[in-house]
C-alpha atoms as a PDB file:
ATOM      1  CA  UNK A   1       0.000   0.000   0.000  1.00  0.00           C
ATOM      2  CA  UNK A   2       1.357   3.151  -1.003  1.00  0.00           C
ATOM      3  CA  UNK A   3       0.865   6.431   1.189  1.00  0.00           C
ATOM      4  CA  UNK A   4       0.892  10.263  -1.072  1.00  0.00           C
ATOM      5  CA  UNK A   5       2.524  12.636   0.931  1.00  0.00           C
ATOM      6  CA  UNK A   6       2.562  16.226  -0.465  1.00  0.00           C
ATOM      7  CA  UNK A   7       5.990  18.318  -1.244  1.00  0.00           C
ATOM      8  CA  UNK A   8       6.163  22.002  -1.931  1.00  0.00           C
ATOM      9  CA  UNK A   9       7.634  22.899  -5.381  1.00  0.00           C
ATOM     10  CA  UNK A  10      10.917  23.151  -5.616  1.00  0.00           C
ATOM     11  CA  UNK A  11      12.938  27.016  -6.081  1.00  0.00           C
ATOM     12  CA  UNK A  12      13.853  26.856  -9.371  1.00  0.00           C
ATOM     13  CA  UNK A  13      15.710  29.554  -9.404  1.00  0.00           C
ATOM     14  CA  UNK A  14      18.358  28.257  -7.091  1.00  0.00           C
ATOM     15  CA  UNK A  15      20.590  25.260  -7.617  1.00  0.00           C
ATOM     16  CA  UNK A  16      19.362  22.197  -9.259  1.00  0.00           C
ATOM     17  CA  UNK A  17      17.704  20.076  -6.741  1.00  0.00           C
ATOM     18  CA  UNK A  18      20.920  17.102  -5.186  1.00  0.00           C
ATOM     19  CA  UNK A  19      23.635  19.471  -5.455  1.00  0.00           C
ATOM     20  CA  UNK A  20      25.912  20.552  -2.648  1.00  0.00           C
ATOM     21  CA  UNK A  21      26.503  23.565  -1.803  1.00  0.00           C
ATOM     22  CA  UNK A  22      30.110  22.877  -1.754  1.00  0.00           C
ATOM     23  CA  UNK A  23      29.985  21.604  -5.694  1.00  0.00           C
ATOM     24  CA  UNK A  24      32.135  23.954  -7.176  1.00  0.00           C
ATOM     25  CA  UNK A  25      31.360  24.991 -10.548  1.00  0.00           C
ATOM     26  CA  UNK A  26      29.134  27.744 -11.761  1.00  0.00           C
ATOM     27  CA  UNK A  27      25.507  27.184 -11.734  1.00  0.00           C
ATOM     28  CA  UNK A  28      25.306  27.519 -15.252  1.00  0.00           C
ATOM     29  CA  UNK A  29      27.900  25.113 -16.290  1.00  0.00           C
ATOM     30  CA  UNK A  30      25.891  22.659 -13.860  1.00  0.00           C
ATOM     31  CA  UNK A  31      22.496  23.364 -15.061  1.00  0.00           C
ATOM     32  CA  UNK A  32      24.063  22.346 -18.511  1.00  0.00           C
ATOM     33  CA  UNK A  33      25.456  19.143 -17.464  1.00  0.00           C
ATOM     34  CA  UNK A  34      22.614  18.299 -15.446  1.00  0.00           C
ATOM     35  CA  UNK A  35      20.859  18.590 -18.871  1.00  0.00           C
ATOM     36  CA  UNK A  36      22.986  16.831 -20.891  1.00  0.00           C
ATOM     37  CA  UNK A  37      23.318  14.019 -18.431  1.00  0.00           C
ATOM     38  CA  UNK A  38      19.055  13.855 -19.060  1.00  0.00           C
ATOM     39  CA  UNK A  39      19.197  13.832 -22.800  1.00  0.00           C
ATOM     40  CA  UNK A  40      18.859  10.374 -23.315  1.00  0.00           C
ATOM     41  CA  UNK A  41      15.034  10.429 -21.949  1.00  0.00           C
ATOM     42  CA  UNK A  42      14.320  14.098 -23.837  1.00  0.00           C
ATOM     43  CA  UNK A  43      11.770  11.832 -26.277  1.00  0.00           C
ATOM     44  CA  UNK A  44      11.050   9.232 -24.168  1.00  0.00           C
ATOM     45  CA  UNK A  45       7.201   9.778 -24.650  1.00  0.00           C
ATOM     46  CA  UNK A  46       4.702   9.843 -21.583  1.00  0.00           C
ATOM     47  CA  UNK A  47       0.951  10.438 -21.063  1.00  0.00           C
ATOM     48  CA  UNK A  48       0.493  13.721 -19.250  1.00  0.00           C
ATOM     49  CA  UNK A  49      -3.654  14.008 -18.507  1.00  0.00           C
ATOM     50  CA  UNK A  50      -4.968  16.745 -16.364  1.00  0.00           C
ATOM     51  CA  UNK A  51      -8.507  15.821 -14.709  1.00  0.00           C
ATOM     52  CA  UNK A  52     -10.861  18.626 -14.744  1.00  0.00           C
ATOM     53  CA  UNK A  53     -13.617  16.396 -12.487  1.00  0.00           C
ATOM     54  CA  UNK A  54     -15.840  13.166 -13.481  1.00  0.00           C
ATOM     55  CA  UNK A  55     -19.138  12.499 -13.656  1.00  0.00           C
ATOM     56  CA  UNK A  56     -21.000   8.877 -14.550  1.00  0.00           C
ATOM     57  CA  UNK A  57     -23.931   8.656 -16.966  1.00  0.00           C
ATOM     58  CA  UNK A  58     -25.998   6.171 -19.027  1.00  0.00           C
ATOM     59  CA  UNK A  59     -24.893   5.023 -22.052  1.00  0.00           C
ATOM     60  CA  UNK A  60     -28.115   6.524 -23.515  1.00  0.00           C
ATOM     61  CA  UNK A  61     -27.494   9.984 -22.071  1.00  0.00           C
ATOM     62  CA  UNK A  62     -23.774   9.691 -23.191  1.00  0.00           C
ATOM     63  CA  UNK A  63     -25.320   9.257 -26.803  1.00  0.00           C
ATOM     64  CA  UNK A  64     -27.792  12.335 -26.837  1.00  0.00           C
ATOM     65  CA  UNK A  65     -24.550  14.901 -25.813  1.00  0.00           C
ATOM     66  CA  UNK A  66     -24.027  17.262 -29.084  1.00  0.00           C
ATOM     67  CA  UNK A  67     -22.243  20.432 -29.682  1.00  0.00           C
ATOM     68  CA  UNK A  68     -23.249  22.771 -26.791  1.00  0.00           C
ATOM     69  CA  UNK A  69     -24.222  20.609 -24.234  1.00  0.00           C
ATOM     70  CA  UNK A  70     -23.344  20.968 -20.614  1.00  0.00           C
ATOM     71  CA  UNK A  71     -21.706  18.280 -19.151  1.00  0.00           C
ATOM     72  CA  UNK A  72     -21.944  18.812 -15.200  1.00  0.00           C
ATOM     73  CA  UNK A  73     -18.177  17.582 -13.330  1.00  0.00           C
ATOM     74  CA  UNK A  74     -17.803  16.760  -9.199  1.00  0.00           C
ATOM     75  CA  UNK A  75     -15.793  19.372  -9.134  1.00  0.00           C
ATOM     76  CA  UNK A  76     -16.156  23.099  -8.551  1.00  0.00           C
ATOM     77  CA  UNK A  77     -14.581  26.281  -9.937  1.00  0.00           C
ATOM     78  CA  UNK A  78     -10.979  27.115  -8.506  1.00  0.00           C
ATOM     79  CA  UNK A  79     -10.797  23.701  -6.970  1.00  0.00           C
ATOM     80  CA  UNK A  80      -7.384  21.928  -7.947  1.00  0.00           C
ATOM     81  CA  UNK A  81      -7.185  19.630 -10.669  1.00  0.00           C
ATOM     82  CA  UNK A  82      -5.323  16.227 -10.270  1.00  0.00           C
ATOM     83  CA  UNK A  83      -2.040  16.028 -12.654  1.00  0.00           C
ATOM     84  CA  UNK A  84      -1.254  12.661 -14.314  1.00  0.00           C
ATOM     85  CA  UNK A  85       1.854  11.047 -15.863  1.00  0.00           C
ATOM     86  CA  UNK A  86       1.448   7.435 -17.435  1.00  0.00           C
ATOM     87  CA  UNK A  87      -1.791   6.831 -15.310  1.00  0.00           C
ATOM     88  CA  UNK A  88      -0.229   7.836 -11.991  1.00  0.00           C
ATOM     89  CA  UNK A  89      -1.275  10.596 -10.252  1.00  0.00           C
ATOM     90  CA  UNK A  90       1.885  13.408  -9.678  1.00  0.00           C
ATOM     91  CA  UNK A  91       0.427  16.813  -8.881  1.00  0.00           C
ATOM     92  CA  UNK A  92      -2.116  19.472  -8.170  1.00  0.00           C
ATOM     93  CA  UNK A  93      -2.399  22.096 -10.482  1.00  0.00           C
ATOM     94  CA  UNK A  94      -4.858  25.225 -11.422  1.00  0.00           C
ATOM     95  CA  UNK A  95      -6.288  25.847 -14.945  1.00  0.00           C
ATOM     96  CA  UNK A  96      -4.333  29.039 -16.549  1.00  0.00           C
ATOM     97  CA  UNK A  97      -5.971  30.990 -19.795  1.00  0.00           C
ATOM     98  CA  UNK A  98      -2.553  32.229 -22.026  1.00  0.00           C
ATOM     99  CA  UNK A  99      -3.170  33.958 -24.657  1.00  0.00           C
ATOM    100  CA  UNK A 100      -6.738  32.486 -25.694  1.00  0.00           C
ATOM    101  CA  UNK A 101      -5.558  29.071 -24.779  1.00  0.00           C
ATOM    102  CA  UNK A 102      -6.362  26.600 -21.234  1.00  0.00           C
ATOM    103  CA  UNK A 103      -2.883  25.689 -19.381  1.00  0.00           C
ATOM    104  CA  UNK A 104      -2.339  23.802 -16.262  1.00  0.00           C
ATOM    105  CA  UNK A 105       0.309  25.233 -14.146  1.00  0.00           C
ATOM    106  CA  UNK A 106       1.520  22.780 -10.964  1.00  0.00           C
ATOM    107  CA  UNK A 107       0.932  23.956  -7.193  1.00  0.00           C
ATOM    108  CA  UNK A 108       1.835  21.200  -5.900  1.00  0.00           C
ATOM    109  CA  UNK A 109       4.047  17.684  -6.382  1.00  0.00           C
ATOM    110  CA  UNK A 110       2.598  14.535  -5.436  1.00  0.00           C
ATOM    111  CA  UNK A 111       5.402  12.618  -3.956  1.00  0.00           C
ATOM    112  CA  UNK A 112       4.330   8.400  -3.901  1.00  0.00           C
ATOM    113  CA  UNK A 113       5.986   6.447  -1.146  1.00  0.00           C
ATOM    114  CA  UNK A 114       6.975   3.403  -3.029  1.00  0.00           C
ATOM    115  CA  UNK A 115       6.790  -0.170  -1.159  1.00  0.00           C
END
């Protein structure tokens, strides 16, 4: 049985998360060999779904939705939205609007204890 505990963001403006303080090369120059060191699983592809809410239906009222309808969701406006990778629940986010287009930003990271 796993247990979710929840972890703030990280500053991403500091050091790369692992580092010690004591590592001894410009931030830069580490940031860039952090990245390199990742490039191998740049296109590895994964399944990123944000959940909005559910609801459950009948297969007959499932067939009379059209353009326009209304489809009502358990949740509520400004509630969080759950953030999945691969099926597997990772974070809490908000929906954003940019520029005429829905977003998800992250408020918080799921963190899995893992058996």
């Amino acid at each position: 049985m796993s247990i979710d505990t929840h972890m703030p963001l990280p500053d991403l403006n500091g050091l790369p998360t692992g580092l010690p303080d004591d590592f001894g090369q410009d931030t830069t120059e580490a940031v860039s060999r952090i990245a390199a060191d990742l490039e191998a699983v740049f296109d590895v592809p994964v399944q990123i779904s944000a959940v909005l809410g559910r609801s459950k239906m009948d297969v007959g009222e499932l067939l009379k939705l059209g353009p326009g309808s209304v489809l009502e969701l358990d949740r509520r406006v400004g509630e969080a939205i759950d953030i999945y990778v691969n099926n597997r629940l990772v974070a809490r986010g908000e929906v954003v609007l940019v520029e005429d287009k829905l977003g998800v930003t992250m408020t918080e990271i799921i963190k899995a204890e893992r058996d």
